[in-house]
Protein backbone atom coordinates (compact mmCIF):
# COMPACT_ATOMS: atom_id res chain seq x y z
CA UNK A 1 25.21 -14.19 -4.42
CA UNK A 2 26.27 -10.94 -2.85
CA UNK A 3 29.57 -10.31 -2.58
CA UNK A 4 29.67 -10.63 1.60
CA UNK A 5 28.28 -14.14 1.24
CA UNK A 6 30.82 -15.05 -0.95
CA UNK A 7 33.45 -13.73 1.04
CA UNK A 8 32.52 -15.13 4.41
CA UNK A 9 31.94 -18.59 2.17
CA UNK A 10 35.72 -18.27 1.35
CA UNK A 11 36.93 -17.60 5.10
CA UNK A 12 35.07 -20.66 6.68
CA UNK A 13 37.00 -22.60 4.50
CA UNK A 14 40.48 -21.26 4.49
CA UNK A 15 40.00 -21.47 8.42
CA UNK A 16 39.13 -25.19 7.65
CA UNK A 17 35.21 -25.80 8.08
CA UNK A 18 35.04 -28.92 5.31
CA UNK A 19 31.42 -28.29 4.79
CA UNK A 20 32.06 -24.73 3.63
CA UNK A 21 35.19 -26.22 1.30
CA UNK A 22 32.43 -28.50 -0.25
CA UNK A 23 30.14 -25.47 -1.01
CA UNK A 24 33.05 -23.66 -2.24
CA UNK A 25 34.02 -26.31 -4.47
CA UNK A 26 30.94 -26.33 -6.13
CA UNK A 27 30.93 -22.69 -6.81
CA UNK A 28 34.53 -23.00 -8.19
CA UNK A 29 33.25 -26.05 -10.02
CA UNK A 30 30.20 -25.03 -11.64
CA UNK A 31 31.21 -20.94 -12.16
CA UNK A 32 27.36 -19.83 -11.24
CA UNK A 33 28.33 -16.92 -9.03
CA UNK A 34 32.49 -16.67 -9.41
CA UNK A 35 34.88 -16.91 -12.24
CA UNK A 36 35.25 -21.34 -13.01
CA UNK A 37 38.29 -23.00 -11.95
CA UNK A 38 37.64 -27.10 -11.40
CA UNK A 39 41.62 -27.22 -10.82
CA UNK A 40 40.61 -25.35 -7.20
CA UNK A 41 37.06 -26.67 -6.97
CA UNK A 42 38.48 -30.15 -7.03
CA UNK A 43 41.59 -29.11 -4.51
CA UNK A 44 38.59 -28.12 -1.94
CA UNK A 45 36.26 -30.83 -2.37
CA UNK A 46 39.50 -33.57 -2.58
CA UNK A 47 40.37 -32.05 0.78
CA UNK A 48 36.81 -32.23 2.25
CA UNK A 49 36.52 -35.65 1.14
CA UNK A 50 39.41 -36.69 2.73
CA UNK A 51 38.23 -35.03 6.00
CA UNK A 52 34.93 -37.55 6.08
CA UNK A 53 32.73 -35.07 4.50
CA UNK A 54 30.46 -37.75 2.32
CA UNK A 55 28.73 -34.78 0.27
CA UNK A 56 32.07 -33.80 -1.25
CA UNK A 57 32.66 -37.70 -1.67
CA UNK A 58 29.54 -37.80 -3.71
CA UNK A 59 30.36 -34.82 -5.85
CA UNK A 60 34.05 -36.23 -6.30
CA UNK A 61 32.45 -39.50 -7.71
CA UNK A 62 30.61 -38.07 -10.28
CA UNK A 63 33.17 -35.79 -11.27
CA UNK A 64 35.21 -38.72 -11.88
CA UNK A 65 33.20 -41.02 -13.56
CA UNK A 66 31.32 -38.06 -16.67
CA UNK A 67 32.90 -35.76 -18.74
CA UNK A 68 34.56 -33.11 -17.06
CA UNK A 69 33.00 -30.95 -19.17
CA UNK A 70 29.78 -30.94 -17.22
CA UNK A 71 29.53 -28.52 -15.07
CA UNK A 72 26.29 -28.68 -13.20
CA UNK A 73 27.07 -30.81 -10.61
CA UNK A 74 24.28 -29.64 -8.29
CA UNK A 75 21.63 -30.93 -10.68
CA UNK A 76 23.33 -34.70 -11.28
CA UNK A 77 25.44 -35.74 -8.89
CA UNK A 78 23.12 -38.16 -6.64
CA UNK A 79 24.00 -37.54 -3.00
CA UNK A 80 23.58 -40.69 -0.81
CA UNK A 81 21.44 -40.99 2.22
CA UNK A 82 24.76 -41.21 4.19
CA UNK A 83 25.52 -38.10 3.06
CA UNK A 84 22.00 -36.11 3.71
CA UNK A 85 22.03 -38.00 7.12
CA UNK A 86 26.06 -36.40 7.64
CA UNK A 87 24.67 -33.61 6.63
CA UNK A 88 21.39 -33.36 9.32
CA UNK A 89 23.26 -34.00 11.95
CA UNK A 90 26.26 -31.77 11.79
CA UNK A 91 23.60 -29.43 11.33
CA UNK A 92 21.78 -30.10 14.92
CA UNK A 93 25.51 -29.64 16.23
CA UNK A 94 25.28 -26.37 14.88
CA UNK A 95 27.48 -26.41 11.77
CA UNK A 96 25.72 -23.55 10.11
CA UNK A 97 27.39 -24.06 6.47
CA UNK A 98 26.05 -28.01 7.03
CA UNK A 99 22.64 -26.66 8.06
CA UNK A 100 22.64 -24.65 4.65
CA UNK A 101 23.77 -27.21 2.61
CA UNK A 102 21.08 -29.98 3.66
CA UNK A 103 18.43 -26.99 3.75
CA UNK A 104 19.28 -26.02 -0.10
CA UNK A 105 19.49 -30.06 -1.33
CA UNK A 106 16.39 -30.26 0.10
CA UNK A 107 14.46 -26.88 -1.25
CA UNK A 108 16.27 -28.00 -4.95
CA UNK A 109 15.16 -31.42 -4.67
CA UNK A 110 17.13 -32.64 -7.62
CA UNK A 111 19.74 -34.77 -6.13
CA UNK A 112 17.50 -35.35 -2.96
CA UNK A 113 14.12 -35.66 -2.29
CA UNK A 114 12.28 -32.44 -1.69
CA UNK A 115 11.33 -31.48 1.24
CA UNK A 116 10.45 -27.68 1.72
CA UNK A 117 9.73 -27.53 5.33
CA UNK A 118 12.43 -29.10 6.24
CA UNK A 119 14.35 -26.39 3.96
CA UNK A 120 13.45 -23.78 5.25
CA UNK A 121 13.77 -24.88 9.06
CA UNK A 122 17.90 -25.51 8.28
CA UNK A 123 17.57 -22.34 6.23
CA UNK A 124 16.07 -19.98 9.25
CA UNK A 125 18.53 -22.14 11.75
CA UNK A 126 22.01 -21.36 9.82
CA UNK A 127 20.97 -17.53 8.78
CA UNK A 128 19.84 -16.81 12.62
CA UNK A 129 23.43 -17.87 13.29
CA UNK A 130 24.98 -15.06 10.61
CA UNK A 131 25.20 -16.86 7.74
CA UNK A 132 24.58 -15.20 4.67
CA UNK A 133 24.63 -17.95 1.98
CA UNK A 134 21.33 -19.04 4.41
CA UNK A 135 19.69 -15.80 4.20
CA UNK A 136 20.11 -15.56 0.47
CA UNK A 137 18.99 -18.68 0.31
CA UNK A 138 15.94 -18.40 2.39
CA UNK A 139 14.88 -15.16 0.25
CA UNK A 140 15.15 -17.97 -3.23
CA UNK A 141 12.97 -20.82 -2.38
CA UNK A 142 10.31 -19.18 -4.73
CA UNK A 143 12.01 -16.90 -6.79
CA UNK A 144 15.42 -17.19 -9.10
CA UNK A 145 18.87 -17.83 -8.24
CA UNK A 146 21.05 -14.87 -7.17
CA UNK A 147 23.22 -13.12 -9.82
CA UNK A 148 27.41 -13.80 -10.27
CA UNK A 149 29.60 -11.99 -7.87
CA UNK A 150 33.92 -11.81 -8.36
CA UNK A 151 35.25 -13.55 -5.31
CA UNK A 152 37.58 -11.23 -3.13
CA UNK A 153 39.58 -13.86 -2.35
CA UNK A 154 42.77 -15.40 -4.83
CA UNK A 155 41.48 -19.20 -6.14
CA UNK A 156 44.98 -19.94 -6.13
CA UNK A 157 45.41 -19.96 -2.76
CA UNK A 158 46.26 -23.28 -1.27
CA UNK A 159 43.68 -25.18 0.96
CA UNK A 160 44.62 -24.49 4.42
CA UNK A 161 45.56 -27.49 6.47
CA UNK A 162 43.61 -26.32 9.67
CA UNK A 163 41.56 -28.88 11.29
CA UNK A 164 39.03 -28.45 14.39
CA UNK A 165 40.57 -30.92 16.78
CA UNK A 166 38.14 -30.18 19.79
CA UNK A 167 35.18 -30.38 16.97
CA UNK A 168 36.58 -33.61 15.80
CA UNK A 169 36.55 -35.00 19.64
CA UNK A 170 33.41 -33.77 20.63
CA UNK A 171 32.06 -35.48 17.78
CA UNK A 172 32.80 -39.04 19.02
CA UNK A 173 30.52 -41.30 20.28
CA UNK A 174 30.24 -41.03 24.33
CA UNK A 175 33.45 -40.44 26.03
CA UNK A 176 31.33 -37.28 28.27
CA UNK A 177 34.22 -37.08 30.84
CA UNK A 178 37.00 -37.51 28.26
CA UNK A 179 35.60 -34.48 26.45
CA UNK A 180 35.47 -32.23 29.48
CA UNK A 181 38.77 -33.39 30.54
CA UNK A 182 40.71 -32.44 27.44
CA UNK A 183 38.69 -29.28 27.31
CA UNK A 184 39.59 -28.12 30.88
CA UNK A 185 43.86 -29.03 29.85
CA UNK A 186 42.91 -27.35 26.80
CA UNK A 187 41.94 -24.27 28.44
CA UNK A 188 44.52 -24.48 31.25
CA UNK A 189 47.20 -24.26 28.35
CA UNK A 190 45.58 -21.60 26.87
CA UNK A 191 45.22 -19.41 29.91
CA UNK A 192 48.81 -20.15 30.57
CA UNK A 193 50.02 -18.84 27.24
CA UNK A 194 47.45 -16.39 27.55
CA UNK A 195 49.45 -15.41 30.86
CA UNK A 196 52.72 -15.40 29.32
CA UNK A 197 52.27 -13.36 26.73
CA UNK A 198 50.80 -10.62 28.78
CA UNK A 199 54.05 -10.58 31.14
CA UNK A 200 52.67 -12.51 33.96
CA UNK A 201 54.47 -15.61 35.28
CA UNK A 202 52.91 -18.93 33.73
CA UNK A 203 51.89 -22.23 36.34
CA UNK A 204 54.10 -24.74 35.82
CA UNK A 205 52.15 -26.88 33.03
CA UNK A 206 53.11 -30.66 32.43
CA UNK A 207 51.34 -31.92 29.07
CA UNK A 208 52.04 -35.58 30.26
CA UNK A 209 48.91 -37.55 30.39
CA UNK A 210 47.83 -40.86 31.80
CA UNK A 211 44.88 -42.50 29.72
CA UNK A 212 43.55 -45.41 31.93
CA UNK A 213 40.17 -47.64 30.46
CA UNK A 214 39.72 -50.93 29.05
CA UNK A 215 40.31 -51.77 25.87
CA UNK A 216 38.38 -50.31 22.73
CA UNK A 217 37.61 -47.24 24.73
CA UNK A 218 39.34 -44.58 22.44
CA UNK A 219 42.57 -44.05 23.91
CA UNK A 220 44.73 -43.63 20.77
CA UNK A 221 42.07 -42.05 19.38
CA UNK A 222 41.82 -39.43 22.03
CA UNK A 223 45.43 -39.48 21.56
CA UNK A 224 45.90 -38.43 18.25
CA UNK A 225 43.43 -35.44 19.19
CA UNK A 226 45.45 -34.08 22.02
CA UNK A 227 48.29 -34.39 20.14
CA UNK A 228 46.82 -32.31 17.41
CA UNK A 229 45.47 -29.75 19.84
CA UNK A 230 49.07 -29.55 21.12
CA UNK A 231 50.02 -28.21 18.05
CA UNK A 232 47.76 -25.85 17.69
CA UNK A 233 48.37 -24.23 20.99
CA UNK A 234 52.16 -24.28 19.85
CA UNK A 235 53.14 -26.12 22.76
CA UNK A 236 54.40 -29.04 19.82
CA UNK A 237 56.04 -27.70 16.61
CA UNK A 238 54.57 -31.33 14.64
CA UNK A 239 51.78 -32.54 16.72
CA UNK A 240 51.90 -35.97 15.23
CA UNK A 241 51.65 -39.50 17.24
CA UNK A 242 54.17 -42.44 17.44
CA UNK A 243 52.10 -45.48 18.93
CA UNK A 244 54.46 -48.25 20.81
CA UNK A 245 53.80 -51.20 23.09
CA UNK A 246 56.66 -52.85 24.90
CA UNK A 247 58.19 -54.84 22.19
CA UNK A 248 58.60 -51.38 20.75
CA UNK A 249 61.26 -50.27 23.36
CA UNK A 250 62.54 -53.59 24.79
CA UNK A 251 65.58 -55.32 23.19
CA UNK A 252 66.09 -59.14 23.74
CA UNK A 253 69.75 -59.06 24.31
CA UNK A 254 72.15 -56.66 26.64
CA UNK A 255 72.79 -53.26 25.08
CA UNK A 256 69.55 -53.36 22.56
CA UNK A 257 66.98 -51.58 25.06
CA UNK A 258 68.33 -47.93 25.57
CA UNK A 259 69.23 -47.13 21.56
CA UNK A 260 65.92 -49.00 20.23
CA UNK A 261 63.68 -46.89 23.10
CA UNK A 262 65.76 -43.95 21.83
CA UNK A 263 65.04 -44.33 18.13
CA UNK A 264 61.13 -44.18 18.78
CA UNK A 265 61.61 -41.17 21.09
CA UNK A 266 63.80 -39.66 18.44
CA UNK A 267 60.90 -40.17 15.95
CA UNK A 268 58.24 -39.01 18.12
CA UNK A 269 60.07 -35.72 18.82
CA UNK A 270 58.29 -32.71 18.28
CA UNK A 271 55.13 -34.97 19.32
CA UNK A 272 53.86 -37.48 21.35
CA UNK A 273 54.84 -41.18 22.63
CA UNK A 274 51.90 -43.04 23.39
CA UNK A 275 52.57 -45.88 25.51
CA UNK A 276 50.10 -48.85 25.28
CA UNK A 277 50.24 -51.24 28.45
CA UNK A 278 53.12 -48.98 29.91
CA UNK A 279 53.02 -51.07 32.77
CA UNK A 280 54.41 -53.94 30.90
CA UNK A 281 57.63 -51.97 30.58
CA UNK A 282 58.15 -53.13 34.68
CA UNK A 283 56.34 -56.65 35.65
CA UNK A 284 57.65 -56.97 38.95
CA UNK A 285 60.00 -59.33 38.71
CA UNK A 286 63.88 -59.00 39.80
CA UNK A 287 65.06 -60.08 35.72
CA UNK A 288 63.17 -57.64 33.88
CA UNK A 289 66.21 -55.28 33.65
CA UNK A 290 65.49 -54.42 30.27
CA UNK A 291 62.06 -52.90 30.54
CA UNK A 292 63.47 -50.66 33.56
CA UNK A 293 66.60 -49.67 31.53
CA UNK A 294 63.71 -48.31 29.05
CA UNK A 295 62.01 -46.53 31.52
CA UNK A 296 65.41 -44.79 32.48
CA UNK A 297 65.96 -44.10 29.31
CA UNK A 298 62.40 -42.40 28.32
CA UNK A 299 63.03 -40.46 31.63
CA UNK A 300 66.00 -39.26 30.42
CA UNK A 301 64.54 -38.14 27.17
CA UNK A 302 61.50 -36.65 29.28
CA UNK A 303 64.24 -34.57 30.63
CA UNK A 304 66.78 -33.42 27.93
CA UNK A 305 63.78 -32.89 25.54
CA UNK A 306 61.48 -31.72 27.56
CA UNK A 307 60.75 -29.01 24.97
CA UNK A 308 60.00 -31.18 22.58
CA UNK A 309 58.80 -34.30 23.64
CA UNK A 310 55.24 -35.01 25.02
CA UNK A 311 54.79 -38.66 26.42
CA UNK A 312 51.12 -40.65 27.12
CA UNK A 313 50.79 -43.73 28.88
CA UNK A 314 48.02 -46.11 28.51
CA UNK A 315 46.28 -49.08 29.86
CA UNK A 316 44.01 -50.99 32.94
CA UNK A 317 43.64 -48.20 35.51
CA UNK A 318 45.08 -50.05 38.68
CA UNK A 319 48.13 -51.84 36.76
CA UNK A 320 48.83 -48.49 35.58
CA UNK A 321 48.50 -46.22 38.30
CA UNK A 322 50.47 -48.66 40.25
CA UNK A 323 53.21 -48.81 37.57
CA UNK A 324 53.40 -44.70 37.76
CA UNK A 325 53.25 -44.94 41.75
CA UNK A 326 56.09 -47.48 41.96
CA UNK A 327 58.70 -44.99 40.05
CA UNK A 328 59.25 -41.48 41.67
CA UNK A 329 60.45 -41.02 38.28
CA UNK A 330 56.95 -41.50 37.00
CA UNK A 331 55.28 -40.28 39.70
CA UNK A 332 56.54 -36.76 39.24
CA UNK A 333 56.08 -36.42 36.02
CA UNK A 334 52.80 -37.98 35.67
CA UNK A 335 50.21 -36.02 37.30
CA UNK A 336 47.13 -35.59 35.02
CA UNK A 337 44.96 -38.58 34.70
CA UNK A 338 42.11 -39.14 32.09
CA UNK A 339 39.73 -42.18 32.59
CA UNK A 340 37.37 -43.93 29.84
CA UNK A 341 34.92 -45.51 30.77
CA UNK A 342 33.17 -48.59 29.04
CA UNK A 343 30.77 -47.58 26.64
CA UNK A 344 26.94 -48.14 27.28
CA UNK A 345 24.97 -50.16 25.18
CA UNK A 346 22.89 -47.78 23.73
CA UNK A 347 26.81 -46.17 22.99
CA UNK A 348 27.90 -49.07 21.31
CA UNK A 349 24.97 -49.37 19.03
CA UNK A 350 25.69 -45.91 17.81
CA UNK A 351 28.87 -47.21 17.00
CA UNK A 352 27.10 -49.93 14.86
CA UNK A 353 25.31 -47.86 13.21
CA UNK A 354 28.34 -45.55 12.20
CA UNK A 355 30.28 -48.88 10.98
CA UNK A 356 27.28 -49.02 8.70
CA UNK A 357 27.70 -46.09 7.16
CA UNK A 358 30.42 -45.77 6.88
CA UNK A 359 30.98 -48.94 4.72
CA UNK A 360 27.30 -48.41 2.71
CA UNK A 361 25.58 -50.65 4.42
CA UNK A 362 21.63 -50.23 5.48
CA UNK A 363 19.81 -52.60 8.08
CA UNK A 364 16.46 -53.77 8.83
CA UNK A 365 14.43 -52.47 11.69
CA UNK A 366 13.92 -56.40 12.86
CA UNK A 367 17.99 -57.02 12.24
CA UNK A 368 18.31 -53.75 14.01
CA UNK A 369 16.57 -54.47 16.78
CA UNK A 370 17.95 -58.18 17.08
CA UNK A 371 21.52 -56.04 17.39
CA UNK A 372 20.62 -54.28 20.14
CA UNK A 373 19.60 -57.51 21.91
CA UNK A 374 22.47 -58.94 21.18
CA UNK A 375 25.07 -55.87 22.59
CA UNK A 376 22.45 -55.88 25.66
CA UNK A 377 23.29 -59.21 26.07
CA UNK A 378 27.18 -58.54 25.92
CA UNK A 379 27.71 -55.79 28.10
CA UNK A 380 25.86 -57.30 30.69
CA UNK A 381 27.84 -59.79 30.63
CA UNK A 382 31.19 -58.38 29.83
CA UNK A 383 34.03 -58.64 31.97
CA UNK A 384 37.66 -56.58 32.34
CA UNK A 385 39.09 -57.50 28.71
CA UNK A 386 35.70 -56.29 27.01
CA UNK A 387 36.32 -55.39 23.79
CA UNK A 388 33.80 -52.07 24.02
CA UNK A 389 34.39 -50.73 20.05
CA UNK A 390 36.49 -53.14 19.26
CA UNK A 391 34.18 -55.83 20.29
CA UNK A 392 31.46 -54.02 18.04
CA UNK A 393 33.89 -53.54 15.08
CA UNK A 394 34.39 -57.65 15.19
CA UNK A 395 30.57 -58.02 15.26
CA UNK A 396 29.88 -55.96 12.40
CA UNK A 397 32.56 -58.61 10.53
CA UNK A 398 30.89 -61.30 12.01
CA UNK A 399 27.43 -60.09 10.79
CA UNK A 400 28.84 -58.53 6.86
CA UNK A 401 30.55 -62.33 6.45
CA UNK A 402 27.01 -63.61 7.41
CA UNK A 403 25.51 -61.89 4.83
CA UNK A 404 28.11 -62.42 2.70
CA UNK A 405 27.27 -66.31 3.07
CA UNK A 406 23.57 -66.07 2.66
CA UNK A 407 23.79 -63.49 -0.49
CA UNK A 408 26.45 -66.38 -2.35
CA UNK A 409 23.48 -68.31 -2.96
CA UNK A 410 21.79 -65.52 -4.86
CA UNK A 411 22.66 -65.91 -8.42
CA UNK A 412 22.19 -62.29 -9.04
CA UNK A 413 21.58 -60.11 -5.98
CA UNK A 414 20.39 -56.53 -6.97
CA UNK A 415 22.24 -53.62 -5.48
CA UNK A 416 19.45 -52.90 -2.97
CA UNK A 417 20.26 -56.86 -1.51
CA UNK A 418 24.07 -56.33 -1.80
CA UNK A 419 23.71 -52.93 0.97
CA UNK A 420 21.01 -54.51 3.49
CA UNK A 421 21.55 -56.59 6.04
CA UNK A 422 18.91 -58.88 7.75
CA UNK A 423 17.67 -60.86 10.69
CA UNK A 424 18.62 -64.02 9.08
CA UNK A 425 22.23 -62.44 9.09
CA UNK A 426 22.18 -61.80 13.07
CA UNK A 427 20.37 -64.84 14.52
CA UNK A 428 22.65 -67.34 16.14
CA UNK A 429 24.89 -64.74 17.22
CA UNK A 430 24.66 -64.47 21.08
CA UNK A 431 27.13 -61.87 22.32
């Protein structure tokens, strides 16, 4: 490995690509083309792992259960289908240190089945994009492995804590308007600061946001996002989320509202407040005095620590924009609105499938299909309190339980029977 590939190798990952922290633990692992350290190599692939990166999930699992004394990880660790699957389709996004890691499991075929095409297509995509672990790779598929290079870089440096926020949203399911939303406030900041520091006077910015959808639609998902983004932009010196709902805020006697709604803003300082069903926080009637006096107070707080304090509200899109409209409070504060719309069918089967996956389950084509049906079925007949992923999350329990039942009768299911589920496990299920 030339010392260049190395090099760039080490700078995807300290700017936080987990895919290229998975390759370079496995270098630091196995010591083929740097100086051996597993203390490091385990440091990178713990922090991949925890990042959703099932190769470096794999790799940890069979570190953990041999000898740490083995050192040639790349030839025994078995890498899951999940993984190779992760793996493919990071690499269509165009994750070029993915692309080169599906392209060399496959050209090895050791851990994976071979497939040598297939190789060499991820190979040519990743080194046409600069990489250069791809185009020494691409030059080995017939010959021997290159020779051991000295990183540049110190082993001992800690893993960086960077993480692609905008990567992370755009690689949820649906949500197209949500994406270009954020982007466009993303880039609005940006240009702002961008402004600023080049002497010009900055628009006025407010990083307020109004979320409106139905439930199961992402919201405090998205939320934790923007919130991260935040802090990478600077604008939030934490970036972290404090989730509350009314009982949150709202005291049951005189003189509990305004220091319990304080307390939550004071722990959400330096990040954001995401409201859930804001509007319940003002029902209308002439006795809810508490859930005003907690709108005064967050106000207030909007005000004093306005520096530090980034609020979201959340919920039904008319109860909430006619919560925000009925407080000029609210009103000027709140100007930036992001909807979420329900997800489609074919959306919400994706999501399925993911839940699979991500708890090591497979599926028949039959049970698969009979899924499909069955979301059709729902969404067409869905009404304002659909569920949208959380309705799919409950069906996946519905349909794991099922199995669950029919498998107890087994007296020893094998491991293939234990991961698939079947027709028999969807039918009866209507929506």
């Amino acid at each position: 490995m030339r010392q260049e590939t190395l090099n760039q190798l080490f700078q995807a990952a300290q700017d936080g690509d987990t895919f290229a922290m998975t390759y370079l633990g496995v270098i630091a692992y196995e010591g083929k083309y740097a100086e051996r350290n597993p203390q490091t190599a385990l440091q990178y692939l713990q922090k991949a792992s925890q990042n959703g990166v099932l190769w470096a999930r794999d790799l940890m699992l069979y570190i953990m259960r041999v000898n740490q004394s083995e050192t040639n990880i790349s030839d025994h660790a078995l890498i899951t289908t999940g993984s190779t699957q992760q793996l493919e389709q990071y690499a269509q996004r165009g994750n070029i240190w993915a692309a080169t890691a599906i392209g060399e499991l496959y050209a090895r075929g050791v851990t994976t089945f071979q497939n040598i095409s297939a190789a060499s297509q991820y190979l040519q995509q990743a080194a046409n994009a600069g990489c250069l672990l791809a185009q020494d790779l691409l030059g080995t598929l017939n010959g021997p492995l290159p020779a051991k290079t000295t990183p540049s870089g110190n082993w001992n440096q800690p893993v960086q804590e960077s993480h692609d926020y905008m990567r992370e949203l755009q690689g949820l399911i649906g949500l197209t308007r949500v994406k270009e939303e954020v982007e466009s406030l993303r880039n609005f900041v940006l240009v702002q600061r961008q402004r600023e520091e080049n002497g010009l006077k900055p628009a006025s910015v407010s990083y307020h946001c109004v979320f409106s959808g139905s439930p199961g639609t992402g919201k405090t998902t998205v939320a934790r996002i923007v919130a991260g983004i935040y802090k990478e932009m600077g604008v939030l010196k934490k970036g972290h989320l404090v989730e509350v709902q009314r009982a949150d805020l709202v005291g049951e006697y005189m003189g509990q509202t305004a220091p319990k709604t304080n307390a939550k803003i004071d722990e959400a300082l330096d990040g954001v407040l995401f409201i859930d069903e804001a509007y319940s926080l003002a029902d209308g009637s002439p006795q809810d005095q508490y859930g005003r006096e907690a709108v005064d107070t967050i106000l207030k707080r909007m005000e004093d620590d306005r520096d530090r304090l980034v609020v979201i509200l959340a919920g039904y899109s008319e109860p909430i924009k006619q919560f925000i409209h009925s407080n000029p409070g609210l009103e000027s504060r709140f100007n930036r609105y992001i909807h979420f719309d329900d997800y489609t069918a074919d959306e919400l089967l994706k999501i399925f499938a993911f839940n699979l996956e991500k708890a090591q389950y497979t599926i028949t084509r039959d049970a698969y299909q009979k899924v499909h049906e069955v979301i059709c079925r729902a969404v067409a007949n869905k009404d304002e309190r659909f569920g949208n992923a959380r309705y799919v999350r409950n069906l996946f329990e519905r349909i794991i339980q099922r199995q669950a039942n029919r498998l107890a009768h087994m007296s020893r299911p094998a491991r293939e029977d234990l991961g698939r589920i079947e027709k028999e496990d969807i039918n009866g299920i209507t929506y």
